[in-house]
Protein backbone atom coordinates (compact mmCIF):
# COMPACT_ATOMS: atom_id res chain seq x y z
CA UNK A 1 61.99 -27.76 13.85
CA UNK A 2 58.09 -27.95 14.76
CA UNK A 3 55.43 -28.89 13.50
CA UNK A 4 53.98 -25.88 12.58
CA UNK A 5 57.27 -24.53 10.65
CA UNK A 6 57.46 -27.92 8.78
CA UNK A 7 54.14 -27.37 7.79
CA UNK A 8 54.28 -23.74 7.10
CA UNK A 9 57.95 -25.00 4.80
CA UNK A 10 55.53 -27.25 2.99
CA UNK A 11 52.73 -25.04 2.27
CA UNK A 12 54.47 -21.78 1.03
CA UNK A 13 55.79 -23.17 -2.24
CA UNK A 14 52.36 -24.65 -3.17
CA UNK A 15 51.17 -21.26 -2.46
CA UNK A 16 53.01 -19.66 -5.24
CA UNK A 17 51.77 -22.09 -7.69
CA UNK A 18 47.98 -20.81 -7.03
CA UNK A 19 46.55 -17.95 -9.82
CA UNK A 20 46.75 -14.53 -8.00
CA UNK A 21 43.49 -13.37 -10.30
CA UNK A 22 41.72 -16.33 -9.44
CA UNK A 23 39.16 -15.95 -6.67
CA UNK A 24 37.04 -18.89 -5.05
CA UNK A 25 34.89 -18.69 -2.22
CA UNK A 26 36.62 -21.62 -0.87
CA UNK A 27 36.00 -23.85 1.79
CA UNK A 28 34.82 -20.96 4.27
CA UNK A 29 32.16 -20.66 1.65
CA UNK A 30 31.37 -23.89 1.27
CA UNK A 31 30.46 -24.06 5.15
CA UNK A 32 28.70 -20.51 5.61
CA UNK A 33 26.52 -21.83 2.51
CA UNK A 34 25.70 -25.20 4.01
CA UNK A 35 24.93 -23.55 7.40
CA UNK A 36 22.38 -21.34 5.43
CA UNK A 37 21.33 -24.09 3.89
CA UNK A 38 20.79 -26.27 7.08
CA UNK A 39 18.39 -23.14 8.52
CA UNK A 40 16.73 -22.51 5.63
CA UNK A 41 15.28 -26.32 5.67
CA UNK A 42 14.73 -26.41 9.81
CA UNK A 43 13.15 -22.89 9.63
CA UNK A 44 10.81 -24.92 6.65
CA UNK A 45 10.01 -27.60 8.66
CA UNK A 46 9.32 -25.86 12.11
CA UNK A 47 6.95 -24.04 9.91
CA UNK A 48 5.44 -27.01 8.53
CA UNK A 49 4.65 -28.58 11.90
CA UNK A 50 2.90 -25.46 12.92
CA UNK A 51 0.99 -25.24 10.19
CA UNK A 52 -0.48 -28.60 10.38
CA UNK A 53 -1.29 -27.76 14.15
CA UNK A 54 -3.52 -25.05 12.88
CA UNK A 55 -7.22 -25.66 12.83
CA UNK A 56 -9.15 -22.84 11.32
CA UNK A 57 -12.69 -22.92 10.62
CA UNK A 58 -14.52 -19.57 9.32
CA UNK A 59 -17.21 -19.30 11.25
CA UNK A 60 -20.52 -17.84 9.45
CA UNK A 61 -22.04 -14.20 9.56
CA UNK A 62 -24.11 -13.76 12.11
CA UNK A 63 -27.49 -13.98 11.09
CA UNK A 64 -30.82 -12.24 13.04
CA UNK A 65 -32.52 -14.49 15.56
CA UNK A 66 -36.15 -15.24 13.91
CA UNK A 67 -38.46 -12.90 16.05
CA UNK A 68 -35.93 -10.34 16.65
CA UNK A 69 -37.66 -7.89 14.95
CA UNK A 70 -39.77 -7.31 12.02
CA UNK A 71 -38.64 -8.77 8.98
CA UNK A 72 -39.53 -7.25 5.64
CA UNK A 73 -40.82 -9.62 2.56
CA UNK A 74 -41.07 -7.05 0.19
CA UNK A 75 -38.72 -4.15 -1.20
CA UNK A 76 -38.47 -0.93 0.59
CA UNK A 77 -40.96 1.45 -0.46
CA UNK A 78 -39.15 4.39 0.62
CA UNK A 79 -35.90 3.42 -0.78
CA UNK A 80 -35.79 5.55 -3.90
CA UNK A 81 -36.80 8.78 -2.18
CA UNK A 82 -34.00 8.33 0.27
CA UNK A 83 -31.55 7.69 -2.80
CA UNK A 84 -32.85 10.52 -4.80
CA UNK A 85 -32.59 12.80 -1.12
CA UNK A 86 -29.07 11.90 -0.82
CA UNK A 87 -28.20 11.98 -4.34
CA UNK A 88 -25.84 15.26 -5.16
CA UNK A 89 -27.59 17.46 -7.79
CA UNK A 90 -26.44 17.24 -11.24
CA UNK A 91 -24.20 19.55 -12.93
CA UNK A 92 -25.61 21.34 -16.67
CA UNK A 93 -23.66 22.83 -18.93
């Protein structure tokens, strides 16, 4: 006999003593869930290395030269006539 019939002879009557309505993931799952597992936690710390190598500073609005133009002090005269120009007429009734 071989090896793999005196195995298979061993096996099969343990085989019948297992719960048909029983389901496990099993070893297989065991391994395809540690794999995941194992990826999840590199793909976490590739990421974490890259983040540190970031170096962002937000760099502020750009602001008119002095003597670009003329600069106003005071409020806009003319601003409420524009406003009330461009202003849609009101509805009555």
């Amino acid at each position: 006999m071989s090896p793999t019939q005196t195995t298979l002879v061993q096996v099969l009557p343990l085989a019948k003593d297992l719960d048909e309505n029983k389901v496990t993931p099993g070893v297989l799952g065991f391994i395809v869930f540690a794999v995941i597992g194992a990826a999840v936690w590199m793909l976490m710390k590739s990421m974490n290395k890259h983040m540190k190598r970031v170096d962002f500073e937000e760099q502020p609005a750009e602001q008119p030269a002095p003597g670009d133009g003329p600069e106003k002090t005071g409020a806009d005269d003319d601003a409420p006539a524009r406003t009330a120009a461009s202003a849609p007429p009101k509805r009555t009734g």
